[in-house]
N, C-alpha and C. Protein backbone atom coordinates (compact mmCIF):
# COMPACT_ATOMS: atom_id res chain seq x y z
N UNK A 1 -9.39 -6.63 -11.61
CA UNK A 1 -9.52 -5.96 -12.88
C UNK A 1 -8.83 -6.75 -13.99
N UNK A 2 -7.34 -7.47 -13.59
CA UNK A 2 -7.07 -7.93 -14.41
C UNK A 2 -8.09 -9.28 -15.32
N UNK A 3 -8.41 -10.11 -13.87
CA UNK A 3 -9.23 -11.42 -14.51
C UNK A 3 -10.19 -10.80 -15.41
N UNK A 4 -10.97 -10.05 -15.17
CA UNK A 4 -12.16 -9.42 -15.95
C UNK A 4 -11.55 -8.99 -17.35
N UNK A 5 -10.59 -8.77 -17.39
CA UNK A 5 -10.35 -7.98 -18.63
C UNK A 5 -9.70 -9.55 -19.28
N UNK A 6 -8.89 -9.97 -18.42
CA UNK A 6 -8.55 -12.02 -19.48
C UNK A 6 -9.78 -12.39 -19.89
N UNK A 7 -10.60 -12.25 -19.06
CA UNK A 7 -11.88 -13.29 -19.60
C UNK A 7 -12.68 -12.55 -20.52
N UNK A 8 -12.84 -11.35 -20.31
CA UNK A 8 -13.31 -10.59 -21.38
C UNK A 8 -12.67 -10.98 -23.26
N UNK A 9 -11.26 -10.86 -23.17
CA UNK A 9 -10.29 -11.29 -24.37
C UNK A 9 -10.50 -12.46 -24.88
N UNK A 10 -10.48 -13.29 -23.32
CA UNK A 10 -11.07 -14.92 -24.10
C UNK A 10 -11.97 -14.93 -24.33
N UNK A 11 -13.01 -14.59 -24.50
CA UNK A 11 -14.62 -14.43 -24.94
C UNK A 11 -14.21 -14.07 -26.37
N UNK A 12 -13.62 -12.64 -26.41
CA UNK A 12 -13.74 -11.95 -27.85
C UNK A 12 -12.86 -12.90 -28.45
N UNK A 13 -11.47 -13.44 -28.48
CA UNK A 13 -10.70 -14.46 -29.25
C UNK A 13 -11.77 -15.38 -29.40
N UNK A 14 -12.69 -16.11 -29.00
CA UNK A 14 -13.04 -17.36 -28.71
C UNK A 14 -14.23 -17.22 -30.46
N UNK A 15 -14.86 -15.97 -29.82
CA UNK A 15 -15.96 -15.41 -30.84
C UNK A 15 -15.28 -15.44 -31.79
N UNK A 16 -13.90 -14.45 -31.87
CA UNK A 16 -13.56 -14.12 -33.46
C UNK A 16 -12.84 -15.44 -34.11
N UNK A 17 -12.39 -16.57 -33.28
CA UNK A 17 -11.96 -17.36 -33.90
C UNK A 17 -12.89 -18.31 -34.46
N UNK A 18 -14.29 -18.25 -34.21
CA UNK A 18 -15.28 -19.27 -34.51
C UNK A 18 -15.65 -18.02 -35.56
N UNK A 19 -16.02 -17.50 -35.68
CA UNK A 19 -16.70 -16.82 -37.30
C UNK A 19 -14.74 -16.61 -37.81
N UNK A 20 -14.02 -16.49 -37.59
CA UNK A 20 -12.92 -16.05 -38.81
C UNK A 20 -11.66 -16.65 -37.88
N UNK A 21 -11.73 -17.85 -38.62
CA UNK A 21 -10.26 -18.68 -37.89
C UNK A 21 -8.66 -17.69 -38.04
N UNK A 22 -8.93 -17.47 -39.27
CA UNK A 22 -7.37 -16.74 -39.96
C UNK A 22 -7.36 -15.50 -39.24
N UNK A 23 -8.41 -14.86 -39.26
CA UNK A 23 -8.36 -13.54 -39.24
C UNK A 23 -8.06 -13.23 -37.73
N UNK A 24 -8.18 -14.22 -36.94
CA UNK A 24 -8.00 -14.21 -35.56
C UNK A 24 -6.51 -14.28 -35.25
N UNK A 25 -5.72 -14.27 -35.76
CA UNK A 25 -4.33 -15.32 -35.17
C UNK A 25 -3.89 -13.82 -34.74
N UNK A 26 -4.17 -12.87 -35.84
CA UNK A 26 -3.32 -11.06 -35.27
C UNK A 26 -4.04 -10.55 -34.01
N UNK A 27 -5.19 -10.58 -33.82
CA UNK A 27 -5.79 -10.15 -32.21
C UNK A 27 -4.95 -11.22 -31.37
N UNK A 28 -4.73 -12.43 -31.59
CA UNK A 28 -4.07 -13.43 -30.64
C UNK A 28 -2.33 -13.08 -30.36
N UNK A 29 -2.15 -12.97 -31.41
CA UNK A 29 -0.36 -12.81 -31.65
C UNK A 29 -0.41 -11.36 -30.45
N UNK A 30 -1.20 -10.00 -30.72
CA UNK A 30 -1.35 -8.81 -30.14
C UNK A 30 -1.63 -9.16 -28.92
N UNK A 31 -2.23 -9.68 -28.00
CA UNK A 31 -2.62 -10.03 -26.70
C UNK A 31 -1.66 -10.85 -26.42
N UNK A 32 -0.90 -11.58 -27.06
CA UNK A 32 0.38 -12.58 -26.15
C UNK A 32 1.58 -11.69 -26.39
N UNK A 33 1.57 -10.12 -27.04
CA UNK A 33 2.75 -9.52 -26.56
C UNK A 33 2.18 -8.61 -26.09
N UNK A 34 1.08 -8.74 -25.68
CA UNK A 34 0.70 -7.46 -24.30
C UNK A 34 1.29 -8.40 -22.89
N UNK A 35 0.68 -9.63 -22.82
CA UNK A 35 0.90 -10.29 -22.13
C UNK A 35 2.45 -10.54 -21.59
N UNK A 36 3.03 -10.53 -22.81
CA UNK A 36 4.37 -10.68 -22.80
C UNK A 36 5.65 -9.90 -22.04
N UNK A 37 4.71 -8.85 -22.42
CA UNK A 37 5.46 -7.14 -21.96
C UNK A 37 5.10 -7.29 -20.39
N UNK A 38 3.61 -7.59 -20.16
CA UNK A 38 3.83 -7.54 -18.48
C UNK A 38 4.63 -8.33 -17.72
N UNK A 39 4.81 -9.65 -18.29
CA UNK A 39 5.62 -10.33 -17.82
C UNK A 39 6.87 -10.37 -17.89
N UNK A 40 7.43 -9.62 -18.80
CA UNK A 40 9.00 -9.10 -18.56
C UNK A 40 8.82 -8.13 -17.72
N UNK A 41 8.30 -6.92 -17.59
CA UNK A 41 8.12 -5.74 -16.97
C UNK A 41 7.84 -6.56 -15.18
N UNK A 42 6.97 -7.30 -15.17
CA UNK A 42 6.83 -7.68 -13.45
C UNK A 42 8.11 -8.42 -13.39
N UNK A 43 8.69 -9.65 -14.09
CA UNK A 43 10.15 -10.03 -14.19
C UNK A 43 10.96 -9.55 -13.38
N UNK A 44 11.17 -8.38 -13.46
CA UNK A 44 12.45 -7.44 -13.34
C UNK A 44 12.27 -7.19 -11.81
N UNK A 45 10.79 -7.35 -11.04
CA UNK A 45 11.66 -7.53 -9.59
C UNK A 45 12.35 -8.36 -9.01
N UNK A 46 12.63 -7.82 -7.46
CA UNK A 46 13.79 -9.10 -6.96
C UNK A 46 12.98 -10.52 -6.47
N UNK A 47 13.79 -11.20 -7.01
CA UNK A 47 13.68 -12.84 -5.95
C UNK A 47 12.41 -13.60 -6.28
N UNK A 48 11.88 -13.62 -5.22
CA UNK A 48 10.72 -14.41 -5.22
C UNK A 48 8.88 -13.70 -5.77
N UNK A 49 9.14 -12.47 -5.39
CA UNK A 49 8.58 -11.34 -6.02
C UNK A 49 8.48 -11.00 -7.13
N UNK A 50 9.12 -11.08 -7.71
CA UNK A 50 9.29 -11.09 -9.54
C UNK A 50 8.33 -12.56 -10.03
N UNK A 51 8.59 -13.68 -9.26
CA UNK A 51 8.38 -14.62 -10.24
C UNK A 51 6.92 -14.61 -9.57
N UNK A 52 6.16 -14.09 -8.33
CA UNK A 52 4.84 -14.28 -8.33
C UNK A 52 4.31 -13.06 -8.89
N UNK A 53 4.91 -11.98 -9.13
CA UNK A 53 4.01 -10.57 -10.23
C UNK A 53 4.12 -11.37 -11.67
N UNK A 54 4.63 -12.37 -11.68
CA UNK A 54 4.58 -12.73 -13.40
C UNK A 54 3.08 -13.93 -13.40
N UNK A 55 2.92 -14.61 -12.74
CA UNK A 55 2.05 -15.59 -12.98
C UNK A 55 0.37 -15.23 -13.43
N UNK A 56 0.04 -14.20 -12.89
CA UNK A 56 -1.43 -13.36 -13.78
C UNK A 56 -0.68 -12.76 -14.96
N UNK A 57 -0.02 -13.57 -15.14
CA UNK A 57 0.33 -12.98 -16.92
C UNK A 57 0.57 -13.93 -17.55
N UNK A 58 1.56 -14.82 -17.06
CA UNK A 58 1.36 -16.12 -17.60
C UNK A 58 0.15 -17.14 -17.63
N UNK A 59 -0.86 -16.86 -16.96
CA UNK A 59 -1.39 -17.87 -16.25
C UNK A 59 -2.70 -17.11 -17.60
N UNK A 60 -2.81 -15.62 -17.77
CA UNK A 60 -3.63 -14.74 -18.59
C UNK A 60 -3.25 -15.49 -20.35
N UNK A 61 -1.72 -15.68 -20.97
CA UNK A 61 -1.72 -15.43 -21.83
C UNK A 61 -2.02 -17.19 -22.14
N UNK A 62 -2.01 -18.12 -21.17
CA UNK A 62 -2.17 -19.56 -21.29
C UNK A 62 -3.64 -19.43 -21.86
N UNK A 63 -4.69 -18.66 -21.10
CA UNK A 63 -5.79 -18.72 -21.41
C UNK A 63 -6.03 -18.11 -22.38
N UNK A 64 -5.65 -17.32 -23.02
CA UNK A 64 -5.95 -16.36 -24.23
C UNK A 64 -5.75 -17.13 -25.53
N UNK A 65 -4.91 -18.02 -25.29
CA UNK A 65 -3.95 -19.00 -26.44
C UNK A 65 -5.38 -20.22 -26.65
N UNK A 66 -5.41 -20.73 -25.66
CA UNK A 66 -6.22 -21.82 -25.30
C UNK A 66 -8.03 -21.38 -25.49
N UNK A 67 -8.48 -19.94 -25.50
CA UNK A 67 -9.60 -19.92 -25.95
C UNK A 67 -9.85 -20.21 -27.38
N UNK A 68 -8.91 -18.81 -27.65
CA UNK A 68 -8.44 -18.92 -29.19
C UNK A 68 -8.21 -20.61 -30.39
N UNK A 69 -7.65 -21.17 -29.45
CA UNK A 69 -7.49 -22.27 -30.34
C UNK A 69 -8.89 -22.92 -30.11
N UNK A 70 -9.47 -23.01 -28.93
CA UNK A 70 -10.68 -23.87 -28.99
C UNK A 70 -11.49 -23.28 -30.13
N UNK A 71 -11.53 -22.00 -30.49
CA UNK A 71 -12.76 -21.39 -30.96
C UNK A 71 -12.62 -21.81 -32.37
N UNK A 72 -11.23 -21.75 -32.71
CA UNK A 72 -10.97 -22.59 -34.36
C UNK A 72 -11.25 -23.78 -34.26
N UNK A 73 -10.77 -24.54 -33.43
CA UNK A 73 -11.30 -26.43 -33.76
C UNK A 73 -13.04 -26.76 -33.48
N UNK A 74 -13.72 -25.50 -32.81
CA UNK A 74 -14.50 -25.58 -32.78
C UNK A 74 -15.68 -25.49 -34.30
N UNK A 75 -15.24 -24.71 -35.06
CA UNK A 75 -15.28 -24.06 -36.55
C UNK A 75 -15.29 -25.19 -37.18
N UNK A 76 -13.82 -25.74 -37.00
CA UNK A 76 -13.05 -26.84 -37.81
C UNK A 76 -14.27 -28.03 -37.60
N UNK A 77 -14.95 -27.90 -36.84
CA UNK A 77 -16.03 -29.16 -36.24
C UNK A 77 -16.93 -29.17 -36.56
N UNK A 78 -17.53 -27.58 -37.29
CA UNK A 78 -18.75 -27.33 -37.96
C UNK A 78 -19.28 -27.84 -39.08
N UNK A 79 -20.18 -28.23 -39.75
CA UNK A 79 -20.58 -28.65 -40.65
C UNK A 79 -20.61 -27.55 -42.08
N UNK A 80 -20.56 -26.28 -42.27
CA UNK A 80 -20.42 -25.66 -43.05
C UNK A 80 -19.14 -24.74 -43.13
């Protein structure tokens, strides 16, 4: 459920950053402290357990960042 719902986000960042570069950065900023929150929140278990409940969050907000920016340089590449 989770992947489906990352890739879903990177789709919509990817879209909104190719029609509206600016207007995108607040859906982006909002999804890397959703992201953020799970990954403190899984954090907080013990040991070795904590640091593998964090990585579908880290591994989520890498991609969210990284659609997002493609979808602006993609813009940035456009002819109009």
């Amino acid at each position: 459920m989770l992947i489906a719902c990352v890739v879903g986000l990177c789709v919509l960042l990817f879209v909104g950053a190719l029609v509206a570069p600016r207007l995108s950065r607040g859906p982006e900023r909002a999804a890397h402290g959703a992201f953020g929150a799970g990954t403190r929140g899984a954090s907080r278990a013990p040991g070795r357990f904590g640091r593998w409940l964090t990585k579908p969050f880290t591994k989520g907000n890498k991609a969210v960042g990284a659609s997002a920016s493609e979808g602006r340089s993609v813009r940035a590449k456009l002819p109009f």
